[in-house]
N, C-alpha and C. Protein backbone atom coordinates (compact mmCIF):
# COMPACT_ATOMS: atom_id res chain seq x y z
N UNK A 1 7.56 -167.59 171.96
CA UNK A 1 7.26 -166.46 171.12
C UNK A 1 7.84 -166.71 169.73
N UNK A 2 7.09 -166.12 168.51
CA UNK A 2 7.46 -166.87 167.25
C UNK A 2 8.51 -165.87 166.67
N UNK A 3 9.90 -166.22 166.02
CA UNK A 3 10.73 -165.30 165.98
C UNK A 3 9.92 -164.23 164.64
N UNK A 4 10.73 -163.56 164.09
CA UNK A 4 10.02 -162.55 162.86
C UNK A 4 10.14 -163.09 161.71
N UNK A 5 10.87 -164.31 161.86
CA UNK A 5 10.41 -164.98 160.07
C UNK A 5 9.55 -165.55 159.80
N UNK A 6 8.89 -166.17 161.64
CA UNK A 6 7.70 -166.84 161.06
C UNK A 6 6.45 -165.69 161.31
N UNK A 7 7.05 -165.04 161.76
CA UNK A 7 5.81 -163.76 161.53
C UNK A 7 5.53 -162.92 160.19
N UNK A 8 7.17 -162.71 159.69
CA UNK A 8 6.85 -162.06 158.37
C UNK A 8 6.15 -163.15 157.23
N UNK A 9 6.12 -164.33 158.08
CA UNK A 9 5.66 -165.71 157.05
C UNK A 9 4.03 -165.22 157.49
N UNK A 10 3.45 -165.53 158.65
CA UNK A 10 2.15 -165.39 158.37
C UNK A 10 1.67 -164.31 158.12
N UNK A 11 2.16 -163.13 158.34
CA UNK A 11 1.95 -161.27 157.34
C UNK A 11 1.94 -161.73 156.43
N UNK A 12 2.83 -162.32 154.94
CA UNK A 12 2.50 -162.70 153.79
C UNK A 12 1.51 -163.53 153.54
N UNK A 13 1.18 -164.56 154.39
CA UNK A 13 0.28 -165.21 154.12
C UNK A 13 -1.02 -164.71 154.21
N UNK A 14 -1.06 -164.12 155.18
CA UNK A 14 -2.68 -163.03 155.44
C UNK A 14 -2.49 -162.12 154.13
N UNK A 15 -1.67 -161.33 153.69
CA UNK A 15 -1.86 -160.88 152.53
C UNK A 15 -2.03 -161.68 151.43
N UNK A 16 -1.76 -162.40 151.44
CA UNK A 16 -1.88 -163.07 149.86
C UNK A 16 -3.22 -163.87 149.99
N UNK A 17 -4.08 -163.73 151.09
CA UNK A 17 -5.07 -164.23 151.09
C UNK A 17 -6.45 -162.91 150.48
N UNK A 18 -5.58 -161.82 151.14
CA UNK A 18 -6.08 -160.44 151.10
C UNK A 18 -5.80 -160.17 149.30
N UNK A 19 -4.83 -160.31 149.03
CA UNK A 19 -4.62 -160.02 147.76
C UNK A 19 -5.72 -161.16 146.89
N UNK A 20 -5.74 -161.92 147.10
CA UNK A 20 -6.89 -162.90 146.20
C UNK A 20 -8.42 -162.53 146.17
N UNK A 21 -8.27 -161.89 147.33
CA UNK A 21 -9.56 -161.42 147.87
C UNK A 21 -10.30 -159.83 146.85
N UNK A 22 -9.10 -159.46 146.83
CA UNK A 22 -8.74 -158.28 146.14
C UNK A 22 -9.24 -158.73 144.46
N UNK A 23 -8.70 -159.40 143.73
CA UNK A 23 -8.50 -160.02 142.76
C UNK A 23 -10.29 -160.44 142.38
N UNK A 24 -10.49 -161.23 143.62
CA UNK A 24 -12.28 -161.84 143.44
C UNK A 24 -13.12 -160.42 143.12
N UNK A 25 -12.95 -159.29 144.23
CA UNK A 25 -13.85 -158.21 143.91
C UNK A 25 -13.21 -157.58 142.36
N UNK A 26 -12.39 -157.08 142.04
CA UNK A 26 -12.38 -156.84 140.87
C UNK A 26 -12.69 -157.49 139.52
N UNK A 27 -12.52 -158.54 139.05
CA UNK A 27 -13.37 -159.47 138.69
C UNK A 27 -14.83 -159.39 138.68
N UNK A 28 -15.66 -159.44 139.82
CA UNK A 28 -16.89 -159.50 140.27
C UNK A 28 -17.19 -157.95 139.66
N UNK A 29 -16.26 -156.86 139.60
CA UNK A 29 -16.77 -155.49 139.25
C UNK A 29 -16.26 -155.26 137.72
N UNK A 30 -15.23 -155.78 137.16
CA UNK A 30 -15.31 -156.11 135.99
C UNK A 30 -16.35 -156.27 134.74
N UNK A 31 -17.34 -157.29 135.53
CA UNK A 31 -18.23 -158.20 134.94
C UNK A 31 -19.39 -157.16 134.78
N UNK A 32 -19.56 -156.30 135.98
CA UNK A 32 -20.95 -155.38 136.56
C UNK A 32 -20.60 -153.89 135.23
N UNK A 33 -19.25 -154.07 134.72
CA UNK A 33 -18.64 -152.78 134.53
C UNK A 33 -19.15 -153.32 132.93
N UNK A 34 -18.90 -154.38 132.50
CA UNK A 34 -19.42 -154.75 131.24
C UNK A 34 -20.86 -154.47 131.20
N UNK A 35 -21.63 -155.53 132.27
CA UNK A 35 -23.16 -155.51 132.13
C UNK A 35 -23.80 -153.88 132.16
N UNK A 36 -23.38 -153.19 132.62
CA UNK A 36 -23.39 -151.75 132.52
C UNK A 36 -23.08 -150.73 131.27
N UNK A 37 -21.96 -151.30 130.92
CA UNK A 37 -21.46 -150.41 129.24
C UNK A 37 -22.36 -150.98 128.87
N UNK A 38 -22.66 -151.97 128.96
CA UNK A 38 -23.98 -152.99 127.72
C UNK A 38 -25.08 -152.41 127.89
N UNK A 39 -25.94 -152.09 128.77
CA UNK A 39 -26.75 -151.20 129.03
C UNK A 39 -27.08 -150.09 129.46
N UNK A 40 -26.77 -149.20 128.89
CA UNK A 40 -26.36 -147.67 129.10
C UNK A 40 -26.58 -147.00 129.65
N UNK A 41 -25.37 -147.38 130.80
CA UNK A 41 -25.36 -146.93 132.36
C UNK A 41 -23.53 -146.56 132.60
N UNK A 42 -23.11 -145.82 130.89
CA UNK A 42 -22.09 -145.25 131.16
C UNK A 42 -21.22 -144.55 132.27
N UNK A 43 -21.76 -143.42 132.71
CA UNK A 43 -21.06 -142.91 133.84
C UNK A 43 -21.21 -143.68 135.03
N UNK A 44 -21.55 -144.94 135.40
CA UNK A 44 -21.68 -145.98 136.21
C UNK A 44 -20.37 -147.10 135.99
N UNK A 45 -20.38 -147.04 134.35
CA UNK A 45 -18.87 -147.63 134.21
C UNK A 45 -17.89 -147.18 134.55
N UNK A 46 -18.14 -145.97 134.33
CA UNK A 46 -16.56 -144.97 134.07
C UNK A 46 -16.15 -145.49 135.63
N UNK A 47 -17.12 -144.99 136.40
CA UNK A 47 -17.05 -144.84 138.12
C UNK A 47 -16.29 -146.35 138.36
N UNK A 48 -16.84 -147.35 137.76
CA UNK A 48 -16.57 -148.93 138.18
C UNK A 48 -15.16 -149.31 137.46
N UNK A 49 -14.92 -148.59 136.65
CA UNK A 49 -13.23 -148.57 135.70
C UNK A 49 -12.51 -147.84 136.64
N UNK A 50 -12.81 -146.57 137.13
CA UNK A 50 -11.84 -146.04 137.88
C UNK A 50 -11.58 -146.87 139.40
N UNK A 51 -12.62 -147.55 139.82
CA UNK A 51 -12.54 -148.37 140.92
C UNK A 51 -11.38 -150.14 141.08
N UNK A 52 -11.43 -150.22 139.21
CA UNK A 52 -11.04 -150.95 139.14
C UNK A 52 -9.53 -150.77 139.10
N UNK A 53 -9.22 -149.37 138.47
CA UNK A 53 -7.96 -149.15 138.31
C UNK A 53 -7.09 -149.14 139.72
N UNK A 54 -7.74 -148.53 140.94
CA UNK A 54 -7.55 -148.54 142.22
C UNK A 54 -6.99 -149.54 142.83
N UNK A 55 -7.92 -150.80 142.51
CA UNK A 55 -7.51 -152.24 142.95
C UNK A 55 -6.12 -152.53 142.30
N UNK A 56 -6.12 -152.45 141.19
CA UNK A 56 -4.79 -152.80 140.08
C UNK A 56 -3.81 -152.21 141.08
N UNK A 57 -3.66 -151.10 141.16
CA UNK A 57 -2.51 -150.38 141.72
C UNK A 57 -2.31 -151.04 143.46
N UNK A 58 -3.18 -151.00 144.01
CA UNK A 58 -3.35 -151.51 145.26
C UNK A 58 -2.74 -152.69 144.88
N UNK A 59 -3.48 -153.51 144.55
CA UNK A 59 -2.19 -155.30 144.05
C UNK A 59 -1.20 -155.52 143.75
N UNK A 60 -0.98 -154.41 143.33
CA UNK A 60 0.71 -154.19 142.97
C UNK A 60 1.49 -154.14 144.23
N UNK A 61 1.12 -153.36 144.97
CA UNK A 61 1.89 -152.53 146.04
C UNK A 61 1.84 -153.57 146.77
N UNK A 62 0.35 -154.98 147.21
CA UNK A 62 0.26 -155.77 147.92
C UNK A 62 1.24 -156.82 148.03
N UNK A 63 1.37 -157.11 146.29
CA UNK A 63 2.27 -158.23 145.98
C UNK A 63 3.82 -157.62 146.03
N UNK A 64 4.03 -156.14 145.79
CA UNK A 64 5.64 -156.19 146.55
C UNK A 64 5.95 -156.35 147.65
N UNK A 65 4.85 -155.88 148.53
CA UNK A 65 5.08 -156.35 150.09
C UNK A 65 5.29 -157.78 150.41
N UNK A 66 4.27 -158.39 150.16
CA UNK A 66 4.67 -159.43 150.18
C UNK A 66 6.24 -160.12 149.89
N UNK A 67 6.43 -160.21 148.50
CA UNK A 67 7.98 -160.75 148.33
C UNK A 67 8.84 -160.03 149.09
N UNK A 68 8.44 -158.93 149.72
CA UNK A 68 9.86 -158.65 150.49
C UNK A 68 9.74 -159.09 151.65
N UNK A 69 8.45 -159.78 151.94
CA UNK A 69 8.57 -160.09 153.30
C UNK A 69 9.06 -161.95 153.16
N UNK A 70 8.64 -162.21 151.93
CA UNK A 70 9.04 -163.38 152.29
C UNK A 70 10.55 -163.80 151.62
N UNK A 71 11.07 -162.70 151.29
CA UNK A 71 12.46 -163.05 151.16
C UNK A 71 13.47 -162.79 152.51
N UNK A 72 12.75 -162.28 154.09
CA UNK A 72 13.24 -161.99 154.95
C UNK A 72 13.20 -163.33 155.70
């Protein structure tokens, strides 16, 4: 049975795979959030800015978990 450091090791690692993952879709909605202001499909941005802000905060919270797990 694997003790809890190498468990809190692969929890970080599944997150930080999750967190990249995270990172790709925002990006990818970024881009949609431009092509959209560009063609005036404003309240479609707003919606895709506030979605984006979501992720931001979510990554945050992902990446403290993380370091605390891998400082255990």
């Amino acid at each position: 049975m694997p003790d809890l450091s190498e468990a809190n090791i692969a929890t970080a690692d599944a997150l930080t795979i999750l967190l990249h993952n995270q990172h790709a879709i925002c990006a990818a909605i970024e881009e949609l959030t431009k092509w959209l202001s560009e063609n005036e499909a404003g309240c479609v941005a707003a919606s895709a800015n506030a979605a984006m802000e979501t992720l931001d905060t979510n990554a945050q919270q992902i990446t403290d978990a993380i370091m605390k797990l891998r400082q255990l």
